[in-house]
N, C-alpha and C. Protein backbone atom coordinates (compact mmCIF):
# COMPACT_ATOMS: atom_id res chain seq x y z
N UNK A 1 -25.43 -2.50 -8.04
CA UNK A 1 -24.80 -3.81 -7.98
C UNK A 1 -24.06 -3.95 -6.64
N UNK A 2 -24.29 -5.24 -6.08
CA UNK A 2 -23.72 -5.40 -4.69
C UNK A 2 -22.13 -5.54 -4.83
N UNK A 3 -21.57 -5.45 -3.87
CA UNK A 3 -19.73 -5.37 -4.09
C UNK A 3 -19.65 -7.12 -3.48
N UNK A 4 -18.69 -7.62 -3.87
CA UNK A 4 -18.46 -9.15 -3.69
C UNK A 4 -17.43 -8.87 -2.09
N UNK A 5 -18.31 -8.99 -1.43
CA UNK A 5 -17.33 -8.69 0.16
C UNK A 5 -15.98 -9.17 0.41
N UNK A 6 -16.05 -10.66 -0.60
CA UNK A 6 -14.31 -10.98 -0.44
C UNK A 6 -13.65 -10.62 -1.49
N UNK A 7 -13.84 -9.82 -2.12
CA UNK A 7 -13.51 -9.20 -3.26
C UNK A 7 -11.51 -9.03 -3.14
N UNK A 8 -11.26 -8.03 -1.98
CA UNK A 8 -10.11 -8.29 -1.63
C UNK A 8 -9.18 -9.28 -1.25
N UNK A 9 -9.74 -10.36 -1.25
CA UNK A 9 -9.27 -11.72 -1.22
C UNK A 9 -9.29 -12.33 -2.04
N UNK A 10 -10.04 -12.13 -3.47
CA UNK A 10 -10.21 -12.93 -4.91
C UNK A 10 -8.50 -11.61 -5.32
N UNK A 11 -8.56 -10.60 -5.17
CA UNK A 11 -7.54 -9.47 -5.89
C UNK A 11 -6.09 -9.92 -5.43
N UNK A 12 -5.89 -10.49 -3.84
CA UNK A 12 -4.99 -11.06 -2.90
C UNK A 12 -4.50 -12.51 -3.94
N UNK A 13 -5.44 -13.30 -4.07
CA UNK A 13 -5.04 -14.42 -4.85
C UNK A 13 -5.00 -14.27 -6.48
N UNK A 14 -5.08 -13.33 -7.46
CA UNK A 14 -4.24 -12.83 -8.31
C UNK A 14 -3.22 -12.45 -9.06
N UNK A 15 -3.37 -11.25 -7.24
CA UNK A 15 -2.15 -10.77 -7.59
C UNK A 15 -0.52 -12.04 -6.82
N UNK A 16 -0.97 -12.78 -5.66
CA UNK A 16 -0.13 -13.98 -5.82
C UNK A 16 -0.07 -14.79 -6.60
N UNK A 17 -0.90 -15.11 -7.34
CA UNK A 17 -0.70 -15.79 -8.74
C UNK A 17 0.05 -15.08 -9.71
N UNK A 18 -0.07 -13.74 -9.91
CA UNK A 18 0.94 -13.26 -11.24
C UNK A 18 2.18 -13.40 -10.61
N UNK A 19 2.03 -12.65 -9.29
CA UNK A 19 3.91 -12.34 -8.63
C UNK A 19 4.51 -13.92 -8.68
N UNK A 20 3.75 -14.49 -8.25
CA UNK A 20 4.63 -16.17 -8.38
C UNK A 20 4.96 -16.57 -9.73
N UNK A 21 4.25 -16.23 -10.73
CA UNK A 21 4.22 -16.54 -12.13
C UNK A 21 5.70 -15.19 -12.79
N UNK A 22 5.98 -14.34 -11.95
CA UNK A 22 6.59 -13.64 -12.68
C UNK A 22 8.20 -13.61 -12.07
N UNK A 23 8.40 -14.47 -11.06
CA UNK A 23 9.79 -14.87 -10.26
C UNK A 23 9.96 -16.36 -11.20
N UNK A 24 9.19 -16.86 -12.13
CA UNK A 24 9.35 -18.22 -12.90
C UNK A 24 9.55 -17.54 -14.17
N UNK A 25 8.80 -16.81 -15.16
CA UNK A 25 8.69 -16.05 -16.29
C UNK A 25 9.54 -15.09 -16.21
N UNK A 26 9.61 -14.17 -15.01
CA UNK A 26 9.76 -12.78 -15.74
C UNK A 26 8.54 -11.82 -15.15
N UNK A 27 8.55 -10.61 -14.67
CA UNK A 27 7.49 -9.78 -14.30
C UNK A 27 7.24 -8.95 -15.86
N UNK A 28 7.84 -9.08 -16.44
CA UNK A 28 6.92 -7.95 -17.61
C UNK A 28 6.64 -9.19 -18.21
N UNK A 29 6.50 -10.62 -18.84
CA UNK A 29 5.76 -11.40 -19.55
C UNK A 29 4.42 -12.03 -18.69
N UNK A 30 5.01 -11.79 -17.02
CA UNK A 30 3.53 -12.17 -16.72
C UNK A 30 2.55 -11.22 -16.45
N UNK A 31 2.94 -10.20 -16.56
CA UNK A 31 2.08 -8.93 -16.57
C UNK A 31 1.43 -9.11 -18.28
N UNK A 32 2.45 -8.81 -19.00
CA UNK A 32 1.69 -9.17 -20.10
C UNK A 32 0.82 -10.40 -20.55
N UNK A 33 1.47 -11.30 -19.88
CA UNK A 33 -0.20 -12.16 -19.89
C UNK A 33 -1.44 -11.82 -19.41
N UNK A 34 -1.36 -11.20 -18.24
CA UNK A 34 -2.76 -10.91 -17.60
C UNK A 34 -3.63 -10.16 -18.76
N UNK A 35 -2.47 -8.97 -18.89
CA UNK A 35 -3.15 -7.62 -19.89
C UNK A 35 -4.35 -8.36 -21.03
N UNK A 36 -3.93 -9.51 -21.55
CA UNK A 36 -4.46 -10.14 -22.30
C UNK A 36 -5.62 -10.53 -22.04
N UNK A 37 -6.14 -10.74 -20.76
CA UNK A 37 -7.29 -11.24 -19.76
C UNK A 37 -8.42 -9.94 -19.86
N UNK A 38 -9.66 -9.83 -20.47
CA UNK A 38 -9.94 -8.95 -20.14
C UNK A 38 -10.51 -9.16 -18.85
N UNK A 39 -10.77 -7.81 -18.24
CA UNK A 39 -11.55 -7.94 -16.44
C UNK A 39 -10.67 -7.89 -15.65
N UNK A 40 -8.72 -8.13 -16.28
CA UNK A 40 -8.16 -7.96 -14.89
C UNK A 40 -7.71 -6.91 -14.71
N UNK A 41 -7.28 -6.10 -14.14
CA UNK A 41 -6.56 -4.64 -14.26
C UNK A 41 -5.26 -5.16 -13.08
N UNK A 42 -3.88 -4.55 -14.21
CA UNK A 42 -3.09 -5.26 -13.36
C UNK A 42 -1.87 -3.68 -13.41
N UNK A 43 -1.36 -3.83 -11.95
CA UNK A 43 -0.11 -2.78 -12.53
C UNK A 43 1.31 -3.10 -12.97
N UNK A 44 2.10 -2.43 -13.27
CA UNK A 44 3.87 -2.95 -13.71
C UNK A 44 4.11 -3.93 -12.60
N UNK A 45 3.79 -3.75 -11.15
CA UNK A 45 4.25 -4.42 -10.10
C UNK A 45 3.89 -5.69 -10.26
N UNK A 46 2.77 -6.22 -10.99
CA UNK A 46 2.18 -7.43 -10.66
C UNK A 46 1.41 -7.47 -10.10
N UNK A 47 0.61 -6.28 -9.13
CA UNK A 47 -0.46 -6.13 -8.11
C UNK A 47 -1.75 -6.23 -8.75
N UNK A 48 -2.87 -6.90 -9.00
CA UNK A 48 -4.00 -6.64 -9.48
C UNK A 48 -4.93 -5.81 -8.84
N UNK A 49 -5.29 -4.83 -8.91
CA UNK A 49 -5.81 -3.97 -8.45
C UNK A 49 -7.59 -3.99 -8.71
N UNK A 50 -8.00 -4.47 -10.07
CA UNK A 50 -9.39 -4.65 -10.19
C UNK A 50 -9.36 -5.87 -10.69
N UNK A 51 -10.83 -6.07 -10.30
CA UNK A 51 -11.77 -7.46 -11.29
C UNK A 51 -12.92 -7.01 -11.77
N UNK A 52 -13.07 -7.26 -13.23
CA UNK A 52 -14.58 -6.65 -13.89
C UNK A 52 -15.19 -7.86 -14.13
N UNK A 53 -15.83 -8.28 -13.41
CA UNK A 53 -16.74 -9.61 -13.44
C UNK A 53 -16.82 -10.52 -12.61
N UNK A 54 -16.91 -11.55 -12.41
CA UNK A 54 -17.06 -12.89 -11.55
C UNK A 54 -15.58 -13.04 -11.26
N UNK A 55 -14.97 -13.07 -9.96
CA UNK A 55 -13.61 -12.58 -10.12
C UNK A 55 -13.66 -14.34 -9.71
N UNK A 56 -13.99 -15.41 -9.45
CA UNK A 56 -13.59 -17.05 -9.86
C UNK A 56 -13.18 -17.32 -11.15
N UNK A 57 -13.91 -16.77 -12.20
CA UNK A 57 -14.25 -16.74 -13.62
C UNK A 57 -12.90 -16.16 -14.22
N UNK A 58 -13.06 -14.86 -13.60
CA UNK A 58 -11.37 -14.11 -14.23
C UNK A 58 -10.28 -14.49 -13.49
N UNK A 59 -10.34 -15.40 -12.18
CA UNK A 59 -9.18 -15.87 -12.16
C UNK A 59 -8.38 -17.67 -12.46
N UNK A 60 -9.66 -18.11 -13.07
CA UNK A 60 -9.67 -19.58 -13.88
C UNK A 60 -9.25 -19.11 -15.02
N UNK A 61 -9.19 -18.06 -15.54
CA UNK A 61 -8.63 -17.35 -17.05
C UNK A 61 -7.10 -17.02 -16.96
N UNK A 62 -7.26 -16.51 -15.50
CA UNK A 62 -5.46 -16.06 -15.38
C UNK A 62 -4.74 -17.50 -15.37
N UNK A 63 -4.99 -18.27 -14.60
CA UNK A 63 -4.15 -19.73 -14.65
C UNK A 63 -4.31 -20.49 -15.63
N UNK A 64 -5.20 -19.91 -16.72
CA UNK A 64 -5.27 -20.79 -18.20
C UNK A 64 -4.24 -20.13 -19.06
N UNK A 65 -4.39 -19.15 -19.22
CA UNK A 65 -3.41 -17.97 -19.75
C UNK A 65 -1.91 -18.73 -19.14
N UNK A 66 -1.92 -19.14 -18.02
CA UNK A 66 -0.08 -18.98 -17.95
C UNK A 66 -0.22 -20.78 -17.62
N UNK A 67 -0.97 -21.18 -18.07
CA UNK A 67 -0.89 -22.82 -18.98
C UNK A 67 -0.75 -22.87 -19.73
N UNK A 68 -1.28 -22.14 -20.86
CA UNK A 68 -0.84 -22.26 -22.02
C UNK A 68 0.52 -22.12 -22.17
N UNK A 69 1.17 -20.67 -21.13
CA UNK A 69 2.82 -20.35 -21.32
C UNK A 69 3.42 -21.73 -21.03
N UNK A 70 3.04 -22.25 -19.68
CA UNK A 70 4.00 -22.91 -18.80
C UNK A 70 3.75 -24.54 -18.86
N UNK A 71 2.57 -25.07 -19.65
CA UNK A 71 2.07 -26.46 -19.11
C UNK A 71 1.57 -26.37 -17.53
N UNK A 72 0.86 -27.58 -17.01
CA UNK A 72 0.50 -27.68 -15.98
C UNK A 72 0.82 -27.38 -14.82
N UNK A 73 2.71 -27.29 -15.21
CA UNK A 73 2.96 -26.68 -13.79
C UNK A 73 3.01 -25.38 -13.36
N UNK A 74 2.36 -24.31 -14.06
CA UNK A 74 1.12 -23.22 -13.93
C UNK A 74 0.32 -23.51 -12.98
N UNK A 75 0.10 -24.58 -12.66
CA UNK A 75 -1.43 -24.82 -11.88
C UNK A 75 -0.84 -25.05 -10.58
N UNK A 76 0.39 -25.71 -10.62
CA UNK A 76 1.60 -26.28 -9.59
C UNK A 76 1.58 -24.96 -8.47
N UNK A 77 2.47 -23.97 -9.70
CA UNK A 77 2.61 -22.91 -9.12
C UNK A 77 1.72 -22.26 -8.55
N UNK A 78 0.68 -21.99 -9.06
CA UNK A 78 -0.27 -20.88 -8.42
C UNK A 78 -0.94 -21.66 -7.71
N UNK A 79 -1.43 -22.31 -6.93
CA UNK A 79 -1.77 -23.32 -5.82
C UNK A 79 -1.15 -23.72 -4.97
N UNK A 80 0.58 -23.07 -4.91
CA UNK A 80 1.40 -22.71 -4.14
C UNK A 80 1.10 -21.11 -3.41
N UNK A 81 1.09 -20.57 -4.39
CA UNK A 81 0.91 -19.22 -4.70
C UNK A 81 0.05 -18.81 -3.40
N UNK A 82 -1.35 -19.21 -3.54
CA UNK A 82 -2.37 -18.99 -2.95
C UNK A 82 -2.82 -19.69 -1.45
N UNK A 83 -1.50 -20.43 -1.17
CA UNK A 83 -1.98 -21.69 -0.37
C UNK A 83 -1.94 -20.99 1.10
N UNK A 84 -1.40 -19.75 1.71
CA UNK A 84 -1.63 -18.80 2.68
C UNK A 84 -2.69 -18.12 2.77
N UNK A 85 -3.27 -17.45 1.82
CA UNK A 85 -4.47 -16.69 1.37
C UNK A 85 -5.89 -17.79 1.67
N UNK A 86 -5.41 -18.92 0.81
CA UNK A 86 -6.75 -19.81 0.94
C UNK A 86 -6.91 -20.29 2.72
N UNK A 87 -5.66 -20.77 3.66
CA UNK A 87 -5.54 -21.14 4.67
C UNK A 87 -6.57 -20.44 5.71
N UNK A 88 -6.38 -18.62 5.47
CA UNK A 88 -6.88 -17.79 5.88
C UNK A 88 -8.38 -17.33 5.77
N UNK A 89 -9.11 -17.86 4.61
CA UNK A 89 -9.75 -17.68 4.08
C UNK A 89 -10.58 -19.12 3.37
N UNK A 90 -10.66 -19.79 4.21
CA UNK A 90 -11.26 -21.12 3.96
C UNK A 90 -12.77 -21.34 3.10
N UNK A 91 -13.40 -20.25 2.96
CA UNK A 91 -14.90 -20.18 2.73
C UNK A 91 -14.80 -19.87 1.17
N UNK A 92 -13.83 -19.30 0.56
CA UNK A 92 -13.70 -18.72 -0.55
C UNK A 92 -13.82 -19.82 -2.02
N UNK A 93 -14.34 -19.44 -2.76
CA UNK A 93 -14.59 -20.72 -4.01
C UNK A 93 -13.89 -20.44 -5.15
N UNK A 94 -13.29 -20.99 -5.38
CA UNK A 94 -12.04 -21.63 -6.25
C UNK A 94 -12.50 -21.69 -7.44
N UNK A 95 -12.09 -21.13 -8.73
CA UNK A 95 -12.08 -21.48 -10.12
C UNK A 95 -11.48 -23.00 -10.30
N UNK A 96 -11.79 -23.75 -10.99
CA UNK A 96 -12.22 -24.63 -11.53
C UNK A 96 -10.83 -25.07 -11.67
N UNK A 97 -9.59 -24.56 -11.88
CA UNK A 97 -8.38 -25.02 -12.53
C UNK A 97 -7.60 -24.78 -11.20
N UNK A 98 -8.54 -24.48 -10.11
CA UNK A 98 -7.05 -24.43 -8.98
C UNK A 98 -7.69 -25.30 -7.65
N UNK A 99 -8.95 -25.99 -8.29
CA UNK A 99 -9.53 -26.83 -6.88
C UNK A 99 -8.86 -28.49 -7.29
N UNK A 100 -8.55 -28.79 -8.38
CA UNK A 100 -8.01 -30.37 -8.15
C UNK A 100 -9.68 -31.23 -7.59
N UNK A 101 -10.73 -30.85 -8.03
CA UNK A 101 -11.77 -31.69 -7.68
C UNK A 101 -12.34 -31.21 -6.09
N UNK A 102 -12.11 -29.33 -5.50
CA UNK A 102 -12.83 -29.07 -4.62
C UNK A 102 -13.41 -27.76 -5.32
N UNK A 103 -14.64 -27.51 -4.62
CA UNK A 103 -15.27 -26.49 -4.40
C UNK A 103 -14.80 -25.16 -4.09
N UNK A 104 -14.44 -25.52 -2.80
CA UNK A 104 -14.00 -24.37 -2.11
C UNK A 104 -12.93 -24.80 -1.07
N UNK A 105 -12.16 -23.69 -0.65
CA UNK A 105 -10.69 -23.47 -0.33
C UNK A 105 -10.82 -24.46 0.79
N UNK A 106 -12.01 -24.41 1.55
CA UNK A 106 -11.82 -25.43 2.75
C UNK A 106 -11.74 -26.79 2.15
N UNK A 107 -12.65 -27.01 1.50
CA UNK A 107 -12.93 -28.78 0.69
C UNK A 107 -11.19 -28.59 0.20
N UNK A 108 -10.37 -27.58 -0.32
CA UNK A 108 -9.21 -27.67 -0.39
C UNK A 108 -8.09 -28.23 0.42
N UNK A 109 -8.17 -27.11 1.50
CA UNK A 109 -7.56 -27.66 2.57
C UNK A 109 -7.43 -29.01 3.14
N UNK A 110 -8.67 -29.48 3.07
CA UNK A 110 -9.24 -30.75 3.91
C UNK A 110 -8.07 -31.58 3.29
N UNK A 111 -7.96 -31.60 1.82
CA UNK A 111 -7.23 -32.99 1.33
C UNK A 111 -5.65 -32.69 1.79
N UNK A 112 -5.18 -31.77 2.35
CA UNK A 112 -4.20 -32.12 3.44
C UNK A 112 -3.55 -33.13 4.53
C-alpha cells in the first residue's frame, strides 16, 4: 500500500484540531473524544500520531465528534485551528465539514 505523501499534514491538522478543541473543552475530554474515533491514534498530549484509513474521512469524523459536544461552533473552531496548516499547504482536500462548500484548502483560501 502506497503511503499518502501528505500524510503529515492530514496528522498536523488533527492534531490542531484536538489541541484547539481541548483549550475550549479540556485536554482529557478532547482526547477522549478522539479515542472514540476509530483510525485515530491520539496521545495524552493531544498530538495525533496515526491515521488508519482515508485520513479526510477520519478527520470529517473528528469535527463531527466534537459537534456533537460543542454545536457548530466546533466547525468555527477547527477551521481556525487549521487555517496556518491549510495556508501552507493549499493543495490538500478537506473533509466535507471543514470546506463550507470547497474542495480543497486552496478553493478555501480563495473565499478570503
Amino acid at each position: 500500500m502506497e503511503e499518502n505523501p501528505d500524510l503529515k499534514s492530514y496528522l498536523s491538522l488533527g492534531t490542531a484540531i484536538v489541541q484547539k478543541q481541548a483549550g475550549i473543552i479540556g485536554l482529557d475530554l478532547a482526547v477522549a473524544k478522539v479515542r472514540k474515533i476509530g483510525g485515530i491514534l491520539v496521545d495524552d498530549s493531544g498530538q495525533v500520531f496515526q491515521l488508519l484509513g482515508d485520513p479526510i474521512e477520519l478527520l470529517g469524523k473528528l469535527v463531527e465528534e466534537y459537534v456533537r459536544l460543542s454545536g457548530e461552533a466546533a466547525v468555527k473552531f477547527s477551521t481556525q485551528a487549521i487555517d496556518s496548516i491549510v495556508k501552507n499547504n493549499p493543495h490538500l482536500k478537506l473533509p466535507k465539514q471543514l470546506q463550507k462548500g470547497y474542495s480543497s484548502a486552496e478553493e478555501f483560501l480563495k473565499s478570503f
